[in-house]
N, C-alpha and C. Protein backbone atom coordinates (compact mmCIF):
# COMPACT_ATOMS: atom_id res chain seq x y z
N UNK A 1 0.84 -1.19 0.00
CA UNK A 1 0.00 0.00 0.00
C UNK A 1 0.87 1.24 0.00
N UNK A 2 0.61 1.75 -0.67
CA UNK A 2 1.14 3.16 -0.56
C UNK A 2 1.10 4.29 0.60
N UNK A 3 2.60 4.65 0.74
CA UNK A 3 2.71 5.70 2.14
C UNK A 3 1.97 7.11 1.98
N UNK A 4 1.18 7.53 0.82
CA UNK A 4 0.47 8.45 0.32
C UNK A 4 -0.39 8.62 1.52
N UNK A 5 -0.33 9.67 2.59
CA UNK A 5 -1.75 10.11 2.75
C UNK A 5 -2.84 9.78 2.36
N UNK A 6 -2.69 10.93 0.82
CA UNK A 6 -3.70 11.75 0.47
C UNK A 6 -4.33 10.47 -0.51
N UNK A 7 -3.39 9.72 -1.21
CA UNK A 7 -3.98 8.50 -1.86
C UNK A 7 -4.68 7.42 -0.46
N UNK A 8 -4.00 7.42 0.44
CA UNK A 8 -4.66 6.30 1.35
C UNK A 8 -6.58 7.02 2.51
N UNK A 9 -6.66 8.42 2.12
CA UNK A 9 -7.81 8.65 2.23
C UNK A 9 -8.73 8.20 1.17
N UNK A 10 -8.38 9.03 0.09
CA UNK A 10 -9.32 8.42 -1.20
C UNK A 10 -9.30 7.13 -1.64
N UNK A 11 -8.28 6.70 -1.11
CA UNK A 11 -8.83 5.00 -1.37
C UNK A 11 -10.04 4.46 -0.32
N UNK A 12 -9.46 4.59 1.02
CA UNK A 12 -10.34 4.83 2.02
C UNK A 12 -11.59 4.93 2.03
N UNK A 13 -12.47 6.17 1.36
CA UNK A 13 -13.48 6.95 1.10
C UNK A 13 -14.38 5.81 -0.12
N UNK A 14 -13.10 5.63 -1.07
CA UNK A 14 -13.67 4.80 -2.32
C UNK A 14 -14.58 3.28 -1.58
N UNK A 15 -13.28 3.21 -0.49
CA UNK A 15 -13.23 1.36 0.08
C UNK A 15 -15.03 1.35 0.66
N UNK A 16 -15.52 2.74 1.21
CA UNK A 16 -16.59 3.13 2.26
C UNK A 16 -17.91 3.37 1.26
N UNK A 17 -17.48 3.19 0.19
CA UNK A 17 -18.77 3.12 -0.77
C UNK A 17 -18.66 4.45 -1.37
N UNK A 18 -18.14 5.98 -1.48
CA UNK A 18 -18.06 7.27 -1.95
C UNK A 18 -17.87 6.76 -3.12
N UNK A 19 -18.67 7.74 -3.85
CA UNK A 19 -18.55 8.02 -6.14
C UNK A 19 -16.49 8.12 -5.76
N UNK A 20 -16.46 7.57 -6.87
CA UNK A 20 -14.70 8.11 -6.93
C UNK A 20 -14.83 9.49 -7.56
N UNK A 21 -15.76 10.06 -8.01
CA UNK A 21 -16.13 11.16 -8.51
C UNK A 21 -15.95 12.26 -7.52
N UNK A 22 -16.26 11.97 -5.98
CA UNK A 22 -16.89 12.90 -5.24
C UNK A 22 -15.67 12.59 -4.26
N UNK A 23 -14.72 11.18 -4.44
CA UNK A 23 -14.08 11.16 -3.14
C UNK A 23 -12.17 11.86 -3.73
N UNK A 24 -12.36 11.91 -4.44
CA UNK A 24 -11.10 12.45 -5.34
C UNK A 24 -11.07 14.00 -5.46
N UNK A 25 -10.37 14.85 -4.90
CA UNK A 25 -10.50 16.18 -5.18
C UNK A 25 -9.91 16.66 -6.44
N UNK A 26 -10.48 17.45 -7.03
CA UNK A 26 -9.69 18.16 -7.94
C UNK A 26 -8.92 18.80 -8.34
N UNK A 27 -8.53 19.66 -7.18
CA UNK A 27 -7.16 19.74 -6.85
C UNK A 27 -6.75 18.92 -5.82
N UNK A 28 -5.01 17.84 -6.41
CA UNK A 28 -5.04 17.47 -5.47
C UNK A 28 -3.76 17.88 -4.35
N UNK A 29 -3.83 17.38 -3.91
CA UNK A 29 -2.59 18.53 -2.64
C UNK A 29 -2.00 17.51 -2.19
N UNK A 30 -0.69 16.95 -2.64
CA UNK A 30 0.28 16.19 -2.83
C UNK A 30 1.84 16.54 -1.91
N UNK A 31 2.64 15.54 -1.40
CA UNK A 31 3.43 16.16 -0.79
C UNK A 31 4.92 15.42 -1.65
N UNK A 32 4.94 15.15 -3.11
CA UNK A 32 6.09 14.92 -3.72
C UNK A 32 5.20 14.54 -5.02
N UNK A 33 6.22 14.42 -6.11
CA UNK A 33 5.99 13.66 -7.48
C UNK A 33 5.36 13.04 -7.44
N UNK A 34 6.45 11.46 -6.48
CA UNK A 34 6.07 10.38 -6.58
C UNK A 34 4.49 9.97 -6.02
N UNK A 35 4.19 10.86 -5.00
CA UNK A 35 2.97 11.09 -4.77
C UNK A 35 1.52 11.14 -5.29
N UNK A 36 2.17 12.29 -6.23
CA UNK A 36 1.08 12.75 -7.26
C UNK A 36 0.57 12.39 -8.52
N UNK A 37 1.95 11.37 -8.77
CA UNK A 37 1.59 10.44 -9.89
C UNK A 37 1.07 8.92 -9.71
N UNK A 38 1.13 8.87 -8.36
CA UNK A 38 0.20 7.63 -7.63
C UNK A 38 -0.70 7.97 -7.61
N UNK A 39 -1.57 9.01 -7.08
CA UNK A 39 -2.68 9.37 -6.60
C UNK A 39 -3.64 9.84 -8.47
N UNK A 40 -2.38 10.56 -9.22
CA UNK A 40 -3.33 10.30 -10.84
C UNK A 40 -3.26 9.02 -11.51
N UNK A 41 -2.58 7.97 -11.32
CA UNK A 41 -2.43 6.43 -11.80
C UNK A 41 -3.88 6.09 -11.18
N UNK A 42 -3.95 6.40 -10.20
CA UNK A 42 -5.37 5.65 -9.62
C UNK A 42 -6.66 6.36 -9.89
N UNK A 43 -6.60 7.81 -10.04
CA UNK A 43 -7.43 8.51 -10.37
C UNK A 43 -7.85 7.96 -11.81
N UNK A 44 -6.75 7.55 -12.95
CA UNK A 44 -7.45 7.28 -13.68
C UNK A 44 -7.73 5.91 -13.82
N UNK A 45 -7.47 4.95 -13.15
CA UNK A 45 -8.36 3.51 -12.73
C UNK A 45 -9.45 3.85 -12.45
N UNK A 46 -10.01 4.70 -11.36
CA UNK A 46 -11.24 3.87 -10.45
C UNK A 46 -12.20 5.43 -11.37
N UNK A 47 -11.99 6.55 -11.86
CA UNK A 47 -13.03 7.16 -12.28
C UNK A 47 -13.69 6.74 -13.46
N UNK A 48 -15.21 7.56 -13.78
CA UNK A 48 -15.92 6.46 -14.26
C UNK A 48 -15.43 7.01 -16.07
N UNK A 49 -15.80 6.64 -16.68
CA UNK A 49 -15.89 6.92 -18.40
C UNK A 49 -16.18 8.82 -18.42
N UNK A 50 -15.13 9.38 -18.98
CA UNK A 50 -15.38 10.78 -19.24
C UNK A 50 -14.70 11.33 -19.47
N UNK A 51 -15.33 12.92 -18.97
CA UNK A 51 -14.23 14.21 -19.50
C UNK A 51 -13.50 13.91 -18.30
N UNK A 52 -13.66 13.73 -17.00
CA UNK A 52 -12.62 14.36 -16.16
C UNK A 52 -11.33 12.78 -16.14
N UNK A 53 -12.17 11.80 -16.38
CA UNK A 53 -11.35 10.79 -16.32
C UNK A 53 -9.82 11.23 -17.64
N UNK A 54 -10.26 11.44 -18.56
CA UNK A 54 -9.70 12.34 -20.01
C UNK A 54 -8.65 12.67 -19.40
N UNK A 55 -9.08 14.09 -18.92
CA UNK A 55 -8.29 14.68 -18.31
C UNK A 55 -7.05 14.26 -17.35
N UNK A 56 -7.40 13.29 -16.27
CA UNK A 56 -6.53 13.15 -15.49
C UNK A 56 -5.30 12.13 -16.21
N UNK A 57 -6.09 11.53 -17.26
CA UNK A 57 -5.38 10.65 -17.85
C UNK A 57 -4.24 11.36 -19.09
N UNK A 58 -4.77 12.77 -19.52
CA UNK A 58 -3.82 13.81 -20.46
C UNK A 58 -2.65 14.36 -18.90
N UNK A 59 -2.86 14.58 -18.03
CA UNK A 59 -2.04 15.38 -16.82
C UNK A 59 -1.35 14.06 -16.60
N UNK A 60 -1.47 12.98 -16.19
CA UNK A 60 -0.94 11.84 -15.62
C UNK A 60 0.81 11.76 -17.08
N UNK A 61 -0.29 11.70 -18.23
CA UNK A 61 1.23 11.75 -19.54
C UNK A 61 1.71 12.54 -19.41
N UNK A 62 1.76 13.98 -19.23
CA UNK A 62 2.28 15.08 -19.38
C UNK A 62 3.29 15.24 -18.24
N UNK A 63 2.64 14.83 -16.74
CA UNK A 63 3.76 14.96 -15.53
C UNK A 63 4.69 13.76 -16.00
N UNK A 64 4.47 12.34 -16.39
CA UNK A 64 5.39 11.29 -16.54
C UNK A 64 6.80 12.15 -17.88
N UNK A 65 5.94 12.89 -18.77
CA UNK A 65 6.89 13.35 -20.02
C UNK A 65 7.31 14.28 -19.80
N UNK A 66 7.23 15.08 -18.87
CA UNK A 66 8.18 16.03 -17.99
C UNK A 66 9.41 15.42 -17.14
N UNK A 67 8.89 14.35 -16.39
CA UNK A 67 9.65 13.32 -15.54
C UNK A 67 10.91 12.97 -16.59
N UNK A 68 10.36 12.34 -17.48
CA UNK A 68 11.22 11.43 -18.18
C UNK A 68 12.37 12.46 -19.01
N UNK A 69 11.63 13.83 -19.45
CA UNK A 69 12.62 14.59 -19.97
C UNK A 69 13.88 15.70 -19.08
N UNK A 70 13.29 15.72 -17.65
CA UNK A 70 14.12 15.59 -16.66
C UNK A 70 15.34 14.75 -16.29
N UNK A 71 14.96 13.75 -16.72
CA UNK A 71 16.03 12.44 -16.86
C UNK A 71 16.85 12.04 -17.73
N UNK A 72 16.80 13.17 -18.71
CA UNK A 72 17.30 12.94 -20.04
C UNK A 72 16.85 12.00 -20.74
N UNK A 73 16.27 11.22 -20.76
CA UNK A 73 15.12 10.00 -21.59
C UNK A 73 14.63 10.38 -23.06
């Protein structure tokens, strides 16, 4: 399991029956990278078919292709 907080509430919330819609903030308030790209890996698993799922799933590539060009990759 992940040392994430902020991922181990919203999983939490999800585990308690909450929409992943409603238990996932939209902004999320992260305390590293590695963090924040756990907490959008899962964001885009458990949300349902859509725009915001879209979305988290265009931000999730974009932080990894920042990552990777950081790394020289």
């Amino acid at each position: 399991m992940s040392s994430c907080p902020i991922l181990q509430s919203i999983k939490a919330k999800i585990d308690a029956g909450m929409d992943p819609d409603a238990a996932i903030p939209y902004q999320i308030p992260v305390l590293s990278l590695f963090d924040y790209l756990e907490v959008l890996n899962y964001a885009a698993q458990v949300l349902p078919e859509g725009n915001r799922k879209e979305e988290v799933k265009r931000r999730l590539e974009e932080v990894a292709e920042d990552v990777r060009r950081a790394k020289g990759e």
